[in-house]
N, C-alpha and C. Protein backbone atom coordinates (compact mmCIF):
# COMPACT_ATOMS: atom_id res chain seq x y z
N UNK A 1 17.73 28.11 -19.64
CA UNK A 1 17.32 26.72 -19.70
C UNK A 1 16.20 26.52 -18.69
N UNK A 2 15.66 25.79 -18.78
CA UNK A 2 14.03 25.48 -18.13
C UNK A 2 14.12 24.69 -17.24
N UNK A 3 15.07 23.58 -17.18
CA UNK A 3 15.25 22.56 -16.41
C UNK A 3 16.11 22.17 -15.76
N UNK A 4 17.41 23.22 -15.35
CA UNK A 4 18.97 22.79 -15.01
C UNK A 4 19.04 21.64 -15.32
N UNK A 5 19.57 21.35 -16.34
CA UNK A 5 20.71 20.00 -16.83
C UNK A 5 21.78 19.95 -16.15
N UNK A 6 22.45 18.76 -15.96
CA UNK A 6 23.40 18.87 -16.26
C UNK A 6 24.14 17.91 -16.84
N UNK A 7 25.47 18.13 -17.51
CA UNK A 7 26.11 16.97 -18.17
C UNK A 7 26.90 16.26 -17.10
N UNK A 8 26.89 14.96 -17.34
CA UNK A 8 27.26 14.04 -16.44
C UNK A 8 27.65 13.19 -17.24
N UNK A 9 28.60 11.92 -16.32
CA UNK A 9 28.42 11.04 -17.08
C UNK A 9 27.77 9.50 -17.64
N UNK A 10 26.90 9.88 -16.69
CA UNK A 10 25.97 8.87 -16.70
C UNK A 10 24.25 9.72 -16.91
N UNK A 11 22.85 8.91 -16.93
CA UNK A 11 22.00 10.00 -16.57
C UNK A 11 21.51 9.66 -15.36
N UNK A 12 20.65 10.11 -14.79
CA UNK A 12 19.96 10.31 -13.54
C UNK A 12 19.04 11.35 -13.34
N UNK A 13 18.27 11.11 -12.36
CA UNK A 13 17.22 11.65 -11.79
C UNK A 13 17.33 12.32 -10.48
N UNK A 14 17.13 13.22 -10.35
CA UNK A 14 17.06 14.18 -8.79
C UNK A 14 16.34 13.14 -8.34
N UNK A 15 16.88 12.33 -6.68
CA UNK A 15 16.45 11.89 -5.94
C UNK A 15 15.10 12.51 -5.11
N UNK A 16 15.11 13.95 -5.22
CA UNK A 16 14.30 14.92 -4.78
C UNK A 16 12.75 14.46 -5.66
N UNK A 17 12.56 14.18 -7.09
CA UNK A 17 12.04 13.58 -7.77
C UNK A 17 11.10 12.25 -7.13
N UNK A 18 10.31 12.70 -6.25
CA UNK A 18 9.98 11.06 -5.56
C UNK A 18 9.36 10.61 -6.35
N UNK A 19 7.88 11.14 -7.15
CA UNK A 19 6.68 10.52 -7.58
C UNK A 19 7.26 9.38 -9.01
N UNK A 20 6.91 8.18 -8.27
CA UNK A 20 7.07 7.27 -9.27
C UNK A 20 6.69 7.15 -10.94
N UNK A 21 5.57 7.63 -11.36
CA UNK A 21 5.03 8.23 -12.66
C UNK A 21 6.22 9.26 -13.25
N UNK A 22 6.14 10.23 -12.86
CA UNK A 22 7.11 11.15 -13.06
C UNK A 22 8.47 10.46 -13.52
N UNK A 23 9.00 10.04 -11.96
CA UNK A 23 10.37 9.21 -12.75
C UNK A 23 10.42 8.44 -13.87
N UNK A 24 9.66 7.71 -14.00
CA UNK A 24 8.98 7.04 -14.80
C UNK A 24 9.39 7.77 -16.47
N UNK A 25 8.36 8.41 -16.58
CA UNK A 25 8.46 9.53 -17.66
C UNK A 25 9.59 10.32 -18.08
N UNK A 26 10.21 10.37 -16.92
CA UNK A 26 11.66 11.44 -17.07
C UNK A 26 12.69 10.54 -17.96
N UNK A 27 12.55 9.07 -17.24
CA UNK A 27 13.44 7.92 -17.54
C UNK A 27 13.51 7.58 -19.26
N UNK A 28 12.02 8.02 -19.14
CA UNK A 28 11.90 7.72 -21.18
C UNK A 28 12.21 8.98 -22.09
N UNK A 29 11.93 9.99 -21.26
CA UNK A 29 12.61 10.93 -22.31
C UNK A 29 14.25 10.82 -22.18
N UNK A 30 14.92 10.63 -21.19
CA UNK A 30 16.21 10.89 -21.56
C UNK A 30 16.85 9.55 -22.27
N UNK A 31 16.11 8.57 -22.25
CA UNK A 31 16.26 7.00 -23.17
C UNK A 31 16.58 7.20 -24.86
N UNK A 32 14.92 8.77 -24.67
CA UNK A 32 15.20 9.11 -25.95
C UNK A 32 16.31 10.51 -26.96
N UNK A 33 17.11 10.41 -25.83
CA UNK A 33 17.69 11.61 -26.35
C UNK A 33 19.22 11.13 -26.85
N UNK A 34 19.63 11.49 -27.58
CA UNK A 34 21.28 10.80 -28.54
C UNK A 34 21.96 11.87 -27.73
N UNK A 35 22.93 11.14 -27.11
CA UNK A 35 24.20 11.94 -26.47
C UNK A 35 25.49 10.94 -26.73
N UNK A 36 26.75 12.42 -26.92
CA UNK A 36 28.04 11.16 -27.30
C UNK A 36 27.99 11.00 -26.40
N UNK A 37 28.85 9.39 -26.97
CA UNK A 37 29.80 8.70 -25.96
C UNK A 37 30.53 9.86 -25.06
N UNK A 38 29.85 8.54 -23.45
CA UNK A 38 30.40 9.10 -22.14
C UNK A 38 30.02 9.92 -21.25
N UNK A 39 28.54 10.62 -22.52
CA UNK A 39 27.98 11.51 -21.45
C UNK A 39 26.43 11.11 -20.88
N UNK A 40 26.10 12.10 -20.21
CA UNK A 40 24.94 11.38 -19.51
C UNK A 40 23.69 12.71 -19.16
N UNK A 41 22.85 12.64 -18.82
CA UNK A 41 22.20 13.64 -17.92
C UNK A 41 21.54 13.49 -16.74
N UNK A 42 21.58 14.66 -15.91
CA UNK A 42 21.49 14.88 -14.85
C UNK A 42 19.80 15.34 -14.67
N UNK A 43 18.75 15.26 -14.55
CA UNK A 43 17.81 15.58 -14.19
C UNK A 43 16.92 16.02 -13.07
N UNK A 44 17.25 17.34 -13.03
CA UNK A 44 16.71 18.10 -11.57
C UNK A 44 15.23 18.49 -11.35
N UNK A 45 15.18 18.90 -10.22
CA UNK A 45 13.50 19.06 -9.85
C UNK A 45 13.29 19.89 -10.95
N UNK A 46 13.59 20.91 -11.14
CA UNK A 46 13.26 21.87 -12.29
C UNK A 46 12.41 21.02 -13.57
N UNK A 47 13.08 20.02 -13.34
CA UNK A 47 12.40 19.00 -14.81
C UNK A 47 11.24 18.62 -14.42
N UNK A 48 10.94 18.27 -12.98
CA UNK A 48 9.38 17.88 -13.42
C UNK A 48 8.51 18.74 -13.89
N UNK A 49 7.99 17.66 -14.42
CA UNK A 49 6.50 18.31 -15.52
C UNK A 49 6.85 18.98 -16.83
N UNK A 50 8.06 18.86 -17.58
CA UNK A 50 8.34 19.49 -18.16
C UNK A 50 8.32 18.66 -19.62
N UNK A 51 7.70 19.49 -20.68
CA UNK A 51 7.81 18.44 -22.02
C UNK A 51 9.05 18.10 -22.43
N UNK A 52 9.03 17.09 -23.18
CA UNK A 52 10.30 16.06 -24.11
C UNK A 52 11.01 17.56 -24.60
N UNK A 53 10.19 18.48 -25.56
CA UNK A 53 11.06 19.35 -26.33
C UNK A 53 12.07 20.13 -25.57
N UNK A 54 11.64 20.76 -24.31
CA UNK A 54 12.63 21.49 -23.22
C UNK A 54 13.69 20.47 -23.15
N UNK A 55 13.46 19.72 -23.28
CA UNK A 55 14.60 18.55 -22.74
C UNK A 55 15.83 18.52 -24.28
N UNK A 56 15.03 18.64 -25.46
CA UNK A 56 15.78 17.90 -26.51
C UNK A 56 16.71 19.78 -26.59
N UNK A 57 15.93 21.03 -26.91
CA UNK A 57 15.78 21.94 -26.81
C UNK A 57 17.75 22.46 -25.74
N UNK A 58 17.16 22.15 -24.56
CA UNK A 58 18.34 22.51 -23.23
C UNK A 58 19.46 21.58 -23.74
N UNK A 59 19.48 20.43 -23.90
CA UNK A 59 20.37 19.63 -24.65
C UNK A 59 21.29 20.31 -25.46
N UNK A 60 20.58 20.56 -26.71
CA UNK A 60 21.29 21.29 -27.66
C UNK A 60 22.06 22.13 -27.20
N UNK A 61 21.24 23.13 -26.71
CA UNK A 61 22.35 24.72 -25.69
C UNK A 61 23.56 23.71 -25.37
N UNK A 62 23.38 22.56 -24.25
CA UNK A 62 24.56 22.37 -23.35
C UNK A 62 25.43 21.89 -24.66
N UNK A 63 24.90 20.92 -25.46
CA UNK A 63 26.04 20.55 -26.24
C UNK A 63 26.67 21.52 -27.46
N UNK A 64 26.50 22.55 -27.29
CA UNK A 64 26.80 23.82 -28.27
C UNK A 64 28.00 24.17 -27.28
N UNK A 65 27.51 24.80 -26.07
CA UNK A 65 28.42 25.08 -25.17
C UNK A 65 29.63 24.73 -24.79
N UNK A 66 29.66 22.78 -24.79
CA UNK A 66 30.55 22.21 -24.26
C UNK A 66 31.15 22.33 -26.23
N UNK A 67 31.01 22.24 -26.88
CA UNK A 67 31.74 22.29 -28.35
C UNK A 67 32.41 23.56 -28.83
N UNK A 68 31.77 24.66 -27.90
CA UNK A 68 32.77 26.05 -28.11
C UNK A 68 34.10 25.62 -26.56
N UNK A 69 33.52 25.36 -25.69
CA UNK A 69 34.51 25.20 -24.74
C UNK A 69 35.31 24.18 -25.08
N UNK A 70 35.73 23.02 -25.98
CA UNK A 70 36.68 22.06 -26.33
C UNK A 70 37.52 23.16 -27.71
N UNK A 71 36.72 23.75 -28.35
CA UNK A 71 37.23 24.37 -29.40
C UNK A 71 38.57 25.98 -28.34
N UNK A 72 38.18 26.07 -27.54
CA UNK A 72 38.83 27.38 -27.12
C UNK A 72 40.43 26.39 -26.07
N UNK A 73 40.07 24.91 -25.90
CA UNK A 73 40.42 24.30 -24.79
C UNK A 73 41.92 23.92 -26.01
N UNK A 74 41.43 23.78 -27.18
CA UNK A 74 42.41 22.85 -28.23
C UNK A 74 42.93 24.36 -28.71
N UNK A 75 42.39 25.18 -28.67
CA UNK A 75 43.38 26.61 -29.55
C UNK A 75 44.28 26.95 -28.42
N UNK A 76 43.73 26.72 -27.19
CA UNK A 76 44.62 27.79 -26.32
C UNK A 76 46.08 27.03 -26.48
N UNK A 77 47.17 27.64 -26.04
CA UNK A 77 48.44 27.52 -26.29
C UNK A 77 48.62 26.72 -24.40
N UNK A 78 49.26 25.42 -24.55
CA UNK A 78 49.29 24.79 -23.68
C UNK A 78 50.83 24.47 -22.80
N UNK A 79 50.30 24.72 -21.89
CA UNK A 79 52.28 25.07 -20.89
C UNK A 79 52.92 23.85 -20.96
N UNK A 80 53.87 23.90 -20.87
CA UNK A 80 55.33 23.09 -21.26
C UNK A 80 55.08 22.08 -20.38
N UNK A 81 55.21 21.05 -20.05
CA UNK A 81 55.55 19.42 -19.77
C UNK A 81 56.82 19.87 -19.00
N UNK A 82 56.93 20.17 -17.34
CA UNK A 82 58.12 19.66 -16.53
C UNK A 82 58.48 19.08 -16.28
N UNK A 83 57.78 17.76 -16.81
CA UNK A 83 58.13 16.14 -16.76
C UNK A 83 59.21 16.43 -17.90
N UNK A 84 59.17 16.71 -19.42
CA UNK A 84 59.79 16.15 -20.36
C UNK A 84 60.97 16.65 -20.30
N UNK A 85 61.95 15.94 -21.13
CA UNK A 85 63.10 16.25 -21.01
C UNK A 85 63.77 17.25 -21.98
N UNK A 86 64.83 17.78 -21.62
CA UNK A 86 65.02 19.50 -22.40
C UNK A 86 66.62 19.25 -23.31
């Protein structure tokens, strides 16, 4: 990935990020990007200067990723409840 993302749940900007233009710009590409409900992105120095497509592009990867990791999270076989009653 080009830009360390990360998923969050909100989005944001690396504070590190000072130049106002920049933020600026960063702010509209991630305005324009469709993420489910709840999630967000994280935008690190790595991102400046970087085009919209890296952005839509790294996206995809993370949300591929997090959709094999819910799929392995719901197969795995899940330990017994020591709360419930026997």
């Amino acid at each position: 990935m080009s830009w360390n993302p990360l998923l969050e749940p909100q989005n944001g900007i690396s504070r590190k990020i000072e130049d106002k233009k920049e933020r600026s710009r960063l702010k509209g590409i991630l305005r324009g990007l469709t993420l489910p409900e709840g999630m967000g992105i994280i935008v690190r120095t790595a991102g400046e200067g970087k085009k919209a497509r890296y952005f839509i592009r790294d996206l995809h990867i993370l949300l591929k990723r997090w959709e094999v990791i819910n799929q392995r999270m719901d197969s795995t076989k899940k330990p017994a409840d020591p709360t419930a009653a026997s």
